[in-house]
C-alpha atoms as a PDB file:
ATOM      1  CA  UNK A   1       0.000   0.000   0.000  1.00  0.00           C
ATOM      2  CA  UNK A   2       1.415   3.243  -0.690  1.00  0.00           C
ATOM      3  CA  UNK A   3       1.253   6.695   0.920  1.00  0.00           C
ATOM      4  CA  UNK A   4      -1.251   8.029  -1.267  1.00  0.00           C
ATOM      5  CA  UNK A   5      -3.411   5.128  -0.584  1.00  0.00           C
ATOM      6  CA  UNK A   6      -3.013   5.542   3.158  1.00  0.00           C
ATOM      7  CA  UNK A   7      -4.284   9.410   2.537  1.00  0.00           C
ATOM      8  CA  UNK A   8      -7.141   8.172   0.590  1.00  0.00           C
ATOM      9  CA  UNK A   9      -8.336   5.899   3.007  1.00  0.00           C
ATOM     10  CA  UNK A  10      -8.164   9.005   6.050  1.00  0.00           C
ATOM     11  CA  UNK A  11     -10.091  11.176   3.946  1.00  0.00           C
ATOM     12  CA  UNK A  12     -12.619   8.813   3.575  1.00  0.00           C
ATOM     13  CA  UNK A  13     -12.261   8.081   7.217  1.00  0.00           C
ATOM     14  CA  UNK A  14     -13.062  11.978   7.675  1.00  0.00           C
ATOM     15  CA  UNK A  15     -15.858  11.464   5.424  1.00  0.00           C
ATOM     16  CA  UNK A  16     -17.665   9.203   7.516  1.00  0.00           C
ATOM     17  CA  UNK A  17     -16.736  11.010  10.479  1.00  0.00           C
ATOM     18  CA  UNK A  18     -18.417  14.130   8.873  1.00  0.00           C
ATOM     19  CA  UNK A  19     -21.383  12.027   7.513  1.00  0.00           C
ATOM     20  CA  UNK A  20     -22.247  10.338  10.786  1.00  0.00           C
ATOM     21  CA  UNK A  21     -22.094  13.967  12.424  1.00  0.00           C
ATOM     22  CA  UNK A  22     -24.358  15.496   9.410  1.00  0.00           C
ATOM     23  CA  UNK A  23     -26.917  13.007   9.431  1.00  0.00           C
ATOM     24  CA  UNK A  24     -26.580  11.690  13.088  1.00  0.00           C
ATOM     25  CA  UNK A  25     -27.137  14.817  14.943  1.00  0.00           C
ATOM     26  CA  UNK A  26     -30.573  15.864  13.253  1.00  0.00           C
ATOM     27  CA  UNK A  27     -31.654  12.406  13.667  1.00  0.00           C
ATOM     28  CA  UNK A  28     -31.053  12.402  17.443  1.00  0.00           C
ATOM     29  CA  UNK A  29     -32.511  16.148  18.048  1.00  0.00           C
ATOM     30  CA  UNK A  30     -35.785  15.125  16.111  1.00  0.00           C
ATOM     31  CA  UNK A  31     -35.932  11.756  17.898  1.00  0.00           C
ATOM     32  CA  UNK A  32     -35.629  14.319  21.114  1.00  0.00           C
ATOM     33  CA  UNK A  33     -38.122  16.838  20.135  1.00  0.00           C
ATOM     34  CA  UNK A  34     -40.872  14.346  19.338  1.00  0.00           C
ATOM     35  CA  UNK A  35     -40.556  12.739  22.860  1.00  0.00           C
ATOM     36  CA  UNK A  36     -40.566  16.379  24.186  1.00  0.00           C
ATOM     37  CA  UNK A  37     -43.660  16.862  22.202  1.00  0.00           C
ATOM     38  CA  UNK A  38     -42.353  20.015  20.515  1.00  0.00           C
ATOM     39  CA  UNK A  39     -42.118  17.692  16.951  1.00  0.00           C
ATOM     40  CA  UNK A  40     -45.036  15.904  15.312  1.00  0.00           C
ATOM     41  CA  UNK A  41     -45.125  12.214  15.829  1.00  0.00           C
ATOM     42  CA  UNK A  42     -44.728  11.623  11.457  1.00  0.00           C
ATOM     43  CA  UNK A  43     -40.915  13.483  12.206  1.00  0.00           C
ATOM     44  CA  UNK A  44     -39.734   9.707  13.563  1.00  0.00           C
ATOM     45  CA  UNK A  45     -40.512   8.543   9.474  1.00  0.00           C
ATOM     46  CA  UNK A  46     -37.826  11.681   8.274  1.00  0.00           C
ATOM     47  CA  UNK A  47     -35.629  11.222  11.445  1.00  0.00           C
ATOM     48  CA  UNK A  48     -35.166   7.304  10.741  1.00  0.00           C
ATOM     49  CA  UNK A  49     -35.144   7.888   7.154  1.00  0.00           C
ATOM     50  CA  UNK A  50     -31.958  10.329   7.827  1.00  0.00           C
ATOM     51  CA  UNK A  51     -30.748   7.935  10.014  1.00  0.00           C
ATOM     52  CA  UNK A  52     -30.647   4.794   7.758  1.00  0.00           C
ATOM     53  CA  UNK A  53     -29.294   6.921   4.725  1.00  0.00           C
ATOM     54  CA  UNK A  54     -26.763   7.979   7.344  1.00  0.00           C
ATOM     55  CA  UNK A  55     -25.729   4.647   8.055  1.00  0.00           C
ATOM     56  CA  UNK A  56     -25.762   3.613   4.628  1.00  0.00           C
ATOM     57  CA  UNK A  57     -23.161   6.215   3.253  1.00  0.00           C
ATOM     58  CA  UNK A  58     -21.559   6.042   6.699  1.00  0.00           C
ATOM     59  CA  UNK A  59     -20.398   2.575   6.169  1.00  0.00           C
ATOM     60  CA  UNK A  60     -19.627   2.886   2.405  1.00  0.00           C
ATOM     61  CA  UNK A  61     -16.931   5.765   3.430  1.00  0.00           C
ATOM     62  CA  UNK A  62     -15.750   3.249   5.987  1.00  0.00           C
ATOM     63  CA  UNK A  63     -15.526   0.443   3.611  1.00  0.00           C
ATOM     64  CA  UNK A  64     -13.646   2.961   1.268  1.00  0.00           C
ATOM     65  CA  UNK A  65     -11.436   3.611   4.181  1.00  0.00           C
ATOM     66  CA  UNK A  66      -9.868   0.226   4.974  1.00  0.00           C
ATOM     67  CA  UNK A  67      -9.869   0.029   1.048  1.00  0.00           C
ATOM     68  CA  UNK A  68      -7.690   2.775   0.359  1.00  0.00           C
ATOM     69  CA  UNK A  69      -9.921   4.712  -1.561  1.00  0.00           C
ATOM     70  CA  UNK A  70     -10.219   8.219  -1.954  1.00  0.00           C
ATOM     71  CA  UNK A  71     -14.109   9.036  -1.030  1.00  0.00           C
ATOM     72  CA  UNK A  72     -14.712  10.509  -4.461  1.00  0.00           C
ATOM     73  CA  UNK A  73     -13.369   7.295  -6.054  1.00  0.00           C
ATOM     74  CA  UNK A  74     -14.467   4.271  -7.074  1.00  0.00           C
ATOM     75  CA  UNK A  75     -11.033   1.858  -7.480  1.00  0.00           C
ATOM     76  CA  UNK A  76      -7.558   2.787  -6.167  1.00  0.00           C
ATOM     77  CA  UNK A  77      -5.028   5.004  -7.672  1.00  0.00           C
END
């Protein structure tokens, strides 16, 4: 593996890092504000909705990661 390969796969470890933050933290404050009542209950279908699109892309940057891969690649370098 070679250096560039070991900088593609941290950026797409920051990428997931960003992506869980992006799409985790609305997810948790809706979850919140429905059980606070201050959210409708149909805000649970967009929080989970965030949420499982946030996991999705969360663990395809991850994948990427251990792969190498820069996060707006496909294959290696």
């Amino acid at each position: 593996m070679t250096f560039r390969n070991v900088l593609d796969g941290a950026a797409s470890f920051g990428a997931a890092l960003i992506t869980s933050a992006v799409c985790g933290l609305p997810t948790w404050f809706t979850i919140v504000a429905v059980r606070y009542g201050l959210a409708p209950v149909w805000a649970y279908g967009a929080a989970g909705a965030l949420g499982v699109i946030g996991l999705i892309l969360t663990f395809a940057f991850l994948r990427k990661g251990f792969a190498g891969i820069a996060p707006t690649r496909q294959r290696r370098r």
